[in-house]
Each structure stands twice: as C-alpha cells, then as structure tokens.
C-alpha atoms as a PDB file:
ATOM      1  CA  UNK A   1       8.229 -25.430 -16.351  1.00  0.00           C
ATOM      2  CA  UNK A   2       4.848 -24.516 -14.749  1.00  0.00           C
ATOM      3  CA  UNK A   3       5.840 -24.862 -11.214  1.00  0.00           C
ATOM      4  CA  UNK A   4       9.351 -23.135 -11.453  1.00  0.00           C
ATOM      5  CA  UNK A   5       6.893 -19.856 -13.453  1.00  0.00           C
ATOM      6  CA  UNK A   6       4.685 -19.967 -10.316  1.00  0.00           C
ATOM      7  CA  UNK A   7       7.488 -20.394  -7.840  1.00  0.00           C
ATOM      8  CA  UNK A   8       8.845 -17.318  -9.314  1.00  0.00           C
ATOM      9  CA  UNK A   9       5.917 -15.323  -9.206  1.00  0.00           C
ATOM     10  CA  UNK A  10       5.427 -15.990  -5.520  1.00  0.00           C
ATOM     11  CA  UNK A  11       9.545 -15.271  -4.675  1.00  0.00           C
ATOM     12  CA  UNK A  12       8.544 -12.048  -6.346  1.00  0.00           C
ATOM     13  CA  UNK A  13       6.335 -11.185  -4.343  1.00  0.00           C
ATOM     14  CA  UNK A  14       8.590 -11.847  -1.302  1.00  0.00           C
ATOM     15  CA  UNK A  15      11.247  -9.172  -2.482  1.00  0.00           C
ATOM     16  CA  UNK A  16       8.511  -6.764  -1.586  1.00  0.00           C
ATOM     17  CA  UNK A  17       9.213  -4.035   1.731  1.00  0.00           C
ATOM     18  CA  UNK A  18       7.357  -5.300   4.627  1.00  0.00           C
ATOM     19  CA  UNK A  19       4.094  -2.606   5.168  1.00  0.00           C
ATOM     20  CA  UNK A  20       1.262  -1.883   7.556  1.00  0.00           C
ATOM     21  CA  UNK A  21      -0.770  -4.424   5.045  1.00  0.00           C
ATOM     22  CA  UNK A  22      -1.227  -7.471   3.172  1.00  0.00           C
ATOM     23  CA  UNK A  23       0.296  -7.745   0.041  1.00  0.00           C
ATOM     24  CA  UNK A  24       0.914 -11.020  -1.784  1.00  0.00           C
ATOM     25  CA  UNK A  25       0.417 -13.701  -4.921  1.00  0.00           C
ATOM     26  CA  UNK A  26      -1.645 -16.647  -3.744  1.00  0.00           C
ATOM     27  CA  UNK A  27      -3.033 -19.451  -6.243  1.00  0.00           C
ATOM     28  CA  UNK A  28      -6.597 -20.025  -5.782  1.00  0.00           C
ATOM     29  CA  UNK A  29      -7.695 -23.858  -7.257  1.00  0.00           C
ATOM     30  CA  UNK A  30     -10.696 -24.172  -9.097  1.00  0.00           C
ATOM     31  CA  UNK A  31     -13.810 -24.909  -6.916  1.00  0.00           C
ATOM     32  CA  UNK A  32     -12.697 -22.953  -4.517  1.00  0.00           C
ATOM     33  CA  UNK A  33     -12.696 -20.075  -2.148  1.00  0.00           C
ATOM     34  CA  UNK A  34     -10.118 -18.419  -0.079  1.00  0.00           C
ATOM     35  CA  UNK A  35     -10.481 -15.280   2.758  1.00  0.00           C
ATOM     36  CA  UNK A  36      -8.251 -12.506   4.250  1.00  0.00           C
ATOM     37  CA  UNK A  37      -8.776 -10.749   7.087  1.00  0.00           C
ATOM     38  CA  UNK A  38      -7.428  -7.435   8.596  1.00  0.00           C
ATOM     39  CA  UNK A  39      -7.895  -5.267  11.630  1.00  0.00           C
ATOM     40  CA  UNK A  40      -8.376  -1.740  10.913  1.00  0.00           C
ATOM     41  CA  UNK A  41      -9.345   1.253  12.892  1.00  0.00           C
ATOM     42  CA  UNK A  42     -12.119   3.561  12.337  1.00  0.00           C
ATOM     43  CA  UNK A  43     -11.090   6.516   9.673  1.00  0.00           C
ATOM     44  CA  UNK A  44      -8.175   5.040   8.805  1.00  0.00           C
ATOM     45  CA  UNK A  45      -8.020   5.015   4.829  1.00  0.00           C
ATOM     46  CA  UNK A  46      -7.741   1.769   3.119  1.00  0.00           C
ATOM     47  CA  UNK A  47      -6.988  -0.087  -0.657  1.00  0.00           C
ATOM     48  CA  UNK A  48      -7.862  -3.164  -1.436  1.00  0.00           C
ATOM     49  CA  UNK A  49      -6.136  -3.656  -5.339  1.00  0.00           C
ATOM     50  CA  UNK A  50      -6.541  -7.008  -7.090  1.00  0.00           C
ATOM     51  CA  UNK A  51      -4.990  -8.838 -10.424  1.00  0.00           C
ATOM     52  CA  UNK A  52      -5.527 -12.471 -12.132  1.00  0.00           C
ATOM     53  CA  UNK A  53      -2.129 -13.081 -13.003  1.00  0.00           C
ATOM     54  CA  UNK A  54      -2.772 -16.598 -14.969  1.00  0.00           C
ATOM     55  CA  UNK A  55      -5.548 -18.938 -15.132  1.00  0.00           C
ATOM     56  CA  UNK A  56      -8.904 -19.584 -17.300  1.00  0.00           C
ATOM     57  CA  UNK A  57     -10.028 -15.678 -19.008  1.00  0.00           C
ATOM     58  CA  UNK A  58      -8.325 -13.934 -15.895  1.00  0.00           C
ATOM     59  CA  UNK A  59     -11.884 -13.568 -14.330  1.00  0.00           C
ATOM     60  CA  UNK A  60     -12.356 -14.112 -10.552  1.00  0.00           C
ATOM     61  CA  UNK A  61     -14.991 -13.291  -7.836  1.00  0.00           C
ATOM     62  CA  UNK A  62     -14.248 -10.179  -5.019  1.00  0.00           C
ATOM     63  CA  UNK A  63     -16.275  -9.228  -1.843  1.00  0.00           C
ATOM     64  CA  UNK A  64     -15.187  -7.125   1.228  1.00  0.00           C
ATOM     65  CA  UNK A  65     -17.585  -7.318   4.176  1.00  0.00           C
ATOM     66  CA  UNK A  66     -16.997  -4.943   7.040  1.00  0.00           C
ATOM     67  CA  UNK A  67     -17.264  -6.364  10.513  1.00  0.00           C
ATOM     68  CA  UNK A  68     -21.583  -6.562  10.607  1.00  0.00           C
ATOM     69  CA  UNK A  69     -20.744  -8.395   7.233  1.00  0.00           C
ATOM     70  CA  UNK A  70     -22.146  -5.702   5.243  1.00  0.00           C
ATOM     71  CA  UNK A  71     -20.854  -5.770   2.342  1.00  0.00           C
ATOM     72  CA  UNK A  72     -18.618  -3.141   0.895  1.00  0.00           C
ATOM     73  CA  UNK A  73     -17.492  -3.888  -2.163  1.00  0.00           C
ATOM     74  CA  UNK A  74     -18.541  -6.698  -4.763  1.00  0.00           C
ATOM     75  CA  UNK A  75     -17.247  -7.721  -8.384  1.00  0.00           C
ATOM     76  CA  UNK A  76     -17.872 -10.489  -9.950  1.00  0.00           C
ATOM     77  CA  UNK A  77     -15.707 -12.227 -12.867  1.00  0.00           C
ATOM     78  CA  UNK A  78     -13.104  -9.105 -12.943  1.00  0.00           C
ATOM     79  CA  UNK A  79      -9.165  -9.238 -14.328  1.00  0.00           C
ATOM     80  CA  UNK A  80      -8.253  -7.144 -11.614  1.00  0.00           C
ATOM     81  CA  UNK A  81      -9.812  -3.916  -9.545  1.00  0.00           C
ATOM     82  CA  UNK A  82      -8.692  -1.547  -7.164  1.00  0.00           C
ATOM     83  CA  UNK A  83     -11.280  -0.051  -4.049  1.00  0.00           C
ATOM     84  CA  UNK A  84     -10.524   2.525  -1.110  1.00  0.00           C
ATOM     85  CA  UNK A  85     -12.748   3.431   1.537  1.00  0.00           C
ATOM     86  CA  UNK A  86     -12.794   4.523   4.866  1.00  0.00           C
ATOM     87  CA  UNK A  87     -14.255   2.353   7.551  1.00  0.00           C
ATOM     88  CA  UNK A  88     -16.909   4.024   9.824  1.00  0.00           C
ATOM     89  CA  UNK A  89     -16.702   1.553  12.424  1.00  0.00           C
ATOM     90  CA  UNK A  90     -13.698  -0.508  14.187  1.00  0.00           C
ATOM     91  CA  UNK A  91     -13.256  -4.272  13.464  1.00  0.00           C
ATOM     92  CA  UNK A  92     -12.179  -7.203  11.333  1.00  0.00           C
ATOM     93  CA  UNK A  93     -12.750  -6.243   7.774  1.00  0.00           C
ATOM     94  CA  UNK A  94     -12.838  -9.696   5.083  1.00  0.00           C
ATOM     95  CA  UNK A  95     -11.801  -9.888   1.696  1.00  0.00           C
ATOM     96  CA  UNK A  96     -13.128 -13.045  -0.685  1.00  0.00           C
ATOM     97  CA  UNK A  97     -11.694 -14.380  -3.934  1.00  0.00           C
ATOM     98  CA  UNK A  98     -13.917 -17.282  -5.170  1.00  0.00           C
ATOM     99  CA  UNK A  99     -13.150 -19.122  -8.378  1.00  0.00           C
ATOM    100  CA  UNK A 100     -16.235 -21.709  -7.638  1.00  0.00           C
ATOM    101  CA  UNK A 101     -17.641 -21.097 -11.259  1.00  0.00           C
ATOM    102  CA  UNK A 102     -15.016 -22.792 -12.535  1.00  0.00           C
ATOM    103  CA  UNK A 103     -14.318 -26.163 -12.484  1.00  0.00           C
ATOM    104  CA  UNK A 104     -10.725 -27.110 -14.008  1.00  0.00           C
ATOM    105  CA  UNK A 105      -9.078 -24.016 -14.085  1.00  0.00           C
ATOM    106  CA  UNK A 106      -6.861 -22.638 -11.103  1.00  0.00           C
ATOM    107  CA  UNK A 107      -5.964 -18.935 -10.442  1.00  0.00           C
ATOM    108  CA  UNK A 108      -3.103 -17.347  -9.808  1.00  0.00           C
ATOM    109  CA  UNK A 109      -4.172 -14.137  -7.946  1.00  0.00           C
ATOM    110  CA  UNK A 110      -1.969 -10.974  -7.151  1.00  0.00           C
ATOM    111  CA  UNK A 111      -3.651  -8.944  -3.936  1.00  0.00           C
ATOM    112  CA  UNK A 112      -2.479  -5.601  -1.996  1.00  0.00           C
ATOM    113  CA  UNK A 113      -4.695  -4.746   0.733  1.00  0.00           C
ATOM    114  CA  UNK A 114      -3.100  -1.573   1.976  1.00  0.00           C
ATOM    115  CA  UNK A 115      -4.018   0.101   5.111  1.00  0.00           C
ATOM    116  CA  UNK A 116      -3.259   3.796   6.429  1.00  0.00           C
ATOM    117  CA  UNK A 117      -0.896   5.840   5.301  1.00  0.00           C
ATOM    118  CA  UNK A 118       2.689   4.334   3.708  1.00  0.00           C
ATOM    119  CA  UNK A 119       5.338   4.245   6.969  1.00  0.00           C
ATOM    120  CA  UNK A 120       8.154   7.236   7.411  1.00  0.00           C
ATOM    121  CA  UNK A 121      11.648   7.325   6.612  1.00  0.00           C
ATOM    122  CA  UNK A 122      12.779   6.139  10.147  1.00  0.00           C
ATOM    123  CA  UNK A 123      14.409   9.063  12.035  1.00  0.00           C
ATOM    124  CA  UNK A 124      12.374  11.625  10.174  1.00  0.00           C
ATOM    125  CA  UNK A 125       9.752  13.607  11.139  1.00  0.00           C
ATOM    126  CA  UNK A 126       9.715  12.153  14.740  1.00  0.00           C
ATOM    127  CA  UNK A 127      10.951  15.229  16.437  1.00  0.00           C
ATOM    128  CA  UNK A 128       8.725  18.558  17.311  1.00  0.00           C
ATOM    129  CA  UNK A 129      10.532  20.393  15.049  1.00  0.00           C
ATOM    130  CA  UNK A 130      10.278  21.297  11.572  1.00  0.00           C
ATOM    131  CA  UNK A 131      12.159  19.006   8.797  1.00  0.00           C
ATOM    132  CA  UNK A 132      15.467  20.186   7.849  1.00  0.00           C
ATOM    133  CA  UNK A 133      16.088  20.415   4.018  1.00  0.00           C
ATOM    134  CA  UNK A 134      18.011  16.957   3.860  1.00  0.00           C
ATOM    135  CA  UNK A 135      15.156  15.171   6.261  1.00  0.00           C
ATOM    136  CA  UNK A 136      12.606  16.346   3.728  1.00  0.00           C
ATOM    137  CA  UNK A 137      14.675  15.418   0.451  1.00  0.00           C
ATOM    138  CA  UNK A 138      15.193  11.941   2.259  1.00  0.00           C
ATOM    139  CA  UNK A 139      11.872  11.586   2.962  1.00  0.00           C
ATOM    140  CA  UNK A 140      10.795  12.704  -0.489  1.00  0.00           C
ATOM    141  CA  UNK A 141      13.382  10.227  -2.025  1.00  0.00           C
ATOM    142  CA  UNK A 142      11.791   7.426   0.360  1.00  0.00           C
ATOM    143  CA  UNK A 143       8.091   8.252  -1.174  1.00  0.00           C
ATOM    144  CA  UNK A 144       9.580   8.420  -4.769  1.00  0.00           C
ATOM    145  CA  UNK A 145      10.941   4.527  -4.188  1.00  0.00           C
ATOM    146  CA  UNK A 146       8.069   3.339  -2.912  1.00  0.00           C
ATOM    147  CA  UNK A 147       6.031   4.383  -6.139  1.00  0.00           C
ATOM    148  CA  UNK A 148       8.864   3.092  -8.288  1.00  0.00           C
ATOM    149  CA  UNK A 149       8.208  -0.449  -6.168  1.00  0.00           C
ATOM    150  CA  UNK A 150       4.864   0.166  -7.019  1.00  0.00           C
ATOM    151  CA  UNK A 151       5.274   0.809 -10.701  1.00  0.00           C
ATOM    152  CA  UNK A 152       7.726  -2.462 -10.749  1.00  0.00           C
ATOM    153  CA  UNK A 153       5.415  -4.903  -9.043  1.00  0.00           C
ATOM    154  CA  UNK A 154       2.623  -3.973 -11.779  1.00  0.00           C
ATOM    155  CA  UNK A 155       5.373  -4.145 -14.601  1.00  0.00           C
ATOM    156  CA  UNK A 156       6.086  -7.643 -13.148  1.00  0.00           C
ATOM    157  CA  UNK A 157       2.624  -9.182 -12.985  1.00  0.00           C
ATOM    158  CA  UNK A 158       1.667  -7.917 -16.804  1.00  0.00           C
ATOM    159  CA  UNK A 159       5.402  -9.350 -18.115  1.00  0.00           C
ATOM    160  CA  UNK A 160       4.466 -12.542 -15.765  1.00  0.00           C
ATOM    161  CA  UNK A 161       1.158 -12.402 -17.655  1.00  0.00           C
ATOM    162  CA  UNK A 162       2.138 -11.771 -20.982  1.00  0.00           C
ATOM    163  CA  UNK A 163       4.860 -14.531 -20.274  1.00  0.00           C
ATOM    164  CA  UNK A 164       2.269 -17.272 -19.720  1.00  0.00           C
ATOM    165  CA  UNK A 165       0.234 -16.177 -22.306  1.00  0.00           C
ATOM    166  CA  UNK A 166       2.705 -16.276 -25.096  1.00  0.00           C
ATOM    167  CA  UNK A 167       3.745 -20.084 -23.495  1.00  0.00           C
ATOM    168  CA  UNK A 168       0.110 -20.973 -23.901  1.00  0.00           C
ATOM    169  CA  UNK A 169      -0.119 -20.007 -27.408  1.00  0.00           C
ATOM    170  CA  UNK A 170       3.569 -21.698 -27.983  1.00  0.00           C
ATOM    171  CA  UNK A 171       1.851 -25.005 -26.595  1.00  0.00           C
ATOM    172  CA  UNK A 172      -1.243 -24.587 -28.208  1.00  0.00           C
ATOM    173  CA  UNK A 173       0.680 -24.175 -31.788  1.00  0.00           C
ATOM    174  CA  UNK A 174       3.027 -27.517 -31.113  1.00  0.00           C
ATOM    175  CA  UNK A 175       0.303 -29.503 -30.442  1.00  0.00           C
ATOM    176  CA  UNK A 176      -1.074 -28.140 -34.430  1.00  0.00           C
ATOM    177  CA  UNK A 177       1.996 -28.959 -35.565  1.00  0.00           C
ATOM    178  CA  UNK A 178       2.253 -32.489 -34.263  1.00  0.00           C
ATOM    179  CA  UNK A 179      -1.599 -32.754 -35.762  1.00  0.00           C
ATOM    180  CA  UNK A 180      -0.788 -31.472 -39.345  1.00  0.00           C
ATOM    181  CA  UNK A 181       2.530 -33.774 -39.633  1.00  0.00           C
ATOM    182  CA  UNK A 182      -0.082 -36.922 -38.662  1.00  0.00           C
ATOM    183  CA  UNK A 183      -2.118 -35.988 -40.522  1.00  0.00           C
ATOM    184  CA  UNK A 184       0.162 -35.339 -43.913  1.00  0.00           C
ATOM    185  CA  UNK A 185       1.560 -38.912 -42.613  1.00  0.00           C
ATOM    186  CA  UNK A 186      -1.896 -40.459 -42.259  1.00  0.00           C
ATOM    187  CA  UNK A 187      -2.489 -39.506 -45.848  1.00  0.00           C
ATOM    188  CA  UNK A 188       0.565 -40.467 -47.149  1.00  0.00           C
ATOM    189  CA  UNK A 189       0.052 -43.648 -46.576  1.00  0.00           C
ATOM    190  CA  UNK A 190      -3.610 -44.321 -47.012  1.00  0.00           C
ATOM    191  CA  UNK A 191      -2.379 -42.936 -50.596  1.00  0.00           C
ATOM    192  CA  UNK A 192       0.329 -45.249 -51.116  1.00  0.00           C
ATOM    193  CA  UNK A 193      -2.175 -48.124 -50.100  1.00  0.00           C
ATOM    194  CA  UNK A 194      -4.982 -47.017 -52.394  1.00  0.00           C
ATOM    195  CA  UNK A 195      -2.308 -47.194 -55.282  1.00  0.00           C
ATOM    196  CA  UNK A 196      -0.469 -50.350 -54.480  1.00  0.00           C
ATOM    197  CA  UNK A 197      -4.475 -51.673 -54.420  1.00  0.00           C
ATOM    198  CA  UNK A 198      -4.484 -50.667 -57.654  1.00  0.00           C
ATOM    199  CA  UNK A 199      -1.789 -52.342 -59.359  1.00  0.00           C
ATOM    200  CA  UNK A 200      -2.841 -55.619 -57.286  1.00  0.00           C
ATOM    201  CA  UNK A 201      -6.220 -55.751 -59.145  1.00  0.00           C
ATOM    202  CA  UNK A 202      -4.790 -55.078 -62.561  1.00  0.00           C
ATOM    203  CA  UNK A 203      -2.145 -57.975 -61.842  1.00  0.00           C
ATOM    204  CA  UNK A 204      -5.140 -59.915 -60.954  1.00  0.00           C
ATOM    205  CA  UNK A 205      -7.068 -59.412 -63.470  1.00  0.00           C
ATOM    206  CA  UNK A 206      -4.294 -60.094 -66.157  1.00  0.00           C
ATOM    207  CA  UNK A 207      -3.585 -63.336 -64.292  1.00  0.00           C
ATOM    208  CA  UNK A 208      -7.205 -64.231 -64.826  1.00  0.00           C
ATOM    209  CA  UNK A 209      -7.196 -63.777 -68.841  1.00  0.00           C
END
C-alpha cells in the first residue's frame, strides 16, 4: 500500500506542464542528502518553494548557495518554505535538502524551483503589434490555468498528506486493538487458571481428611 501511495505521488507530479524550471516530488532516505542545480542568468527573478509531503514530523534541512557558494537562503527542520530572489551574478545556483538528523525516517519531499517569468501563450504577443482583444483574453485565460495548476498541485500534496496521516493513525489504532484483545485474552485465562487452582487445593485438601 506504501509504494503504490508514493508511486502516485510521483505520477502526480508528472501530469505537471513542462516550465523554464524544476519542479518535482523526490524521496529523500534518512541519512541522507540530495542537490539540484540550475543555470540562471543575472536579474532574472527566481522561486525556490518547498513541502514535506510524508515522513518523520515533516521537518527537513534547505540551503541555496549561489555560484561563490554563498549562501542565500538557509532553514533548518521546516514543513515547507517558499524564497525568491534575484541573482546578482551569472552561474550555477544549488539547492540542498538534507534529512541527516534523522536516522530511520525517509522523506518524501515536494520542490518547485521556478525561474523567470511563466512562458506565453504560443502565437501571442510575438508580433510588433499590439494584442488584439481575443490574443489578450487567451493569454489571460492561459495565466488563469496556470494558477488553477498551481492551486491543484498544493490541494494535492495537503490531501496526499492528510491521506498518510489518517493511514498512520488507522495503523497505529489496529495495532491497540490487537494489544487490548491479548491482553483481555491473557487475562482471561490467567483467571480461569487461578480458579481451577483453587478448586484443586480444596479437592486436595478434602482428600487429605
């Protein structure tokens, strides 16, 4: 059941519109430490935005490093985050998700590392002219998707989340179950033994007379 939840998560994240960035679920294993790298120009505005779908208390490390590895932006044991900036210099910029303070307990980690502006409607806006008024309703109705993708991908991780979370607790309450019905059984019979001892000694004792 596990594997087929995580498989999902990760198809989900495949349905997703192909963009100018890096957007994807990964699952990050305890002990461990895993790095993502993209090329961006100087001024170009970027987002890095972070979740812990599943795994321990949600908590995970972040650091981006520009390309002198200064570091940009650092959190440490967060459920999720979001960061823009705008680089001042030209390079390789590095993004870090380290679970190594935890030892059994994997991650699964939703990241969108969005860079520049969101792509145009193809065919609009390409000539020297201005827009007519069905190129800029198309284009408007292009930019009003794209937030509803938005909006759905979020909706998706916290139902994914609150999916695993209410599994947990179903697992968690079986396993009291199956304890208090040993138990009860336990007792039951210790019970029956301590009584049947009981009559054995009288019988004993009568026997003895």
């Amino acid at each position: 059941m596990e594997i087929v939840w995580l498989t999902m998560v990760v198809v989900m994240a495949s349905w997703l519109p192909p963009t100018a960035a890096v957007e994807l679920t990964f699952e990050l294993p305890d002990n461990a430490k895993e790095c993502f790298y993209e090329e961006i120009e100087k001024g170009t505005e970027s987002t890095l935005e972070f979740q812990v779908v599943t795994g321990g208390h949600y908590d995970v490390d972040v650091v981006l490093e520009g390309p002198s590895r200064q570091i940009l932006y650092r959190e440490m044991k967060q459920q999720y985050g979001q960061f823009q900036f705008t680089p001042e210099i030209s390079g390789t910029y590095q993004v870090c998700f380290s679970n190594e303070f935890s030892t059994f307990s994997h991650k699964l980690i939703y990241v969108d590392f969005q860079v520049g502006d969101e792509p145009r409607l193809p065919g609009v806006g390409e000539q020297f002219t201005a827009m007519t008024q069905m190129e800029s309703s198309s284009q408007k109705i292009h930019e009003d998707l794209n937030s509803v993708i938005d909006y759905q991908t979020h909706h998706r991780l916290r139902e994914a989340q609150g999916r695993k979370s209410a599994e947990d607790l179903n697992e968690r309450v079986l396993f009291w179950a199956v304890g208090e019905t040993l138990g009860i059984l336990v007792i039951a019979v210790g019970q029956v033994m301590v009584l049947k001892n009981f009559f054995a000694d009288k019988k004993t004792n009568q026997a003895a007379y």
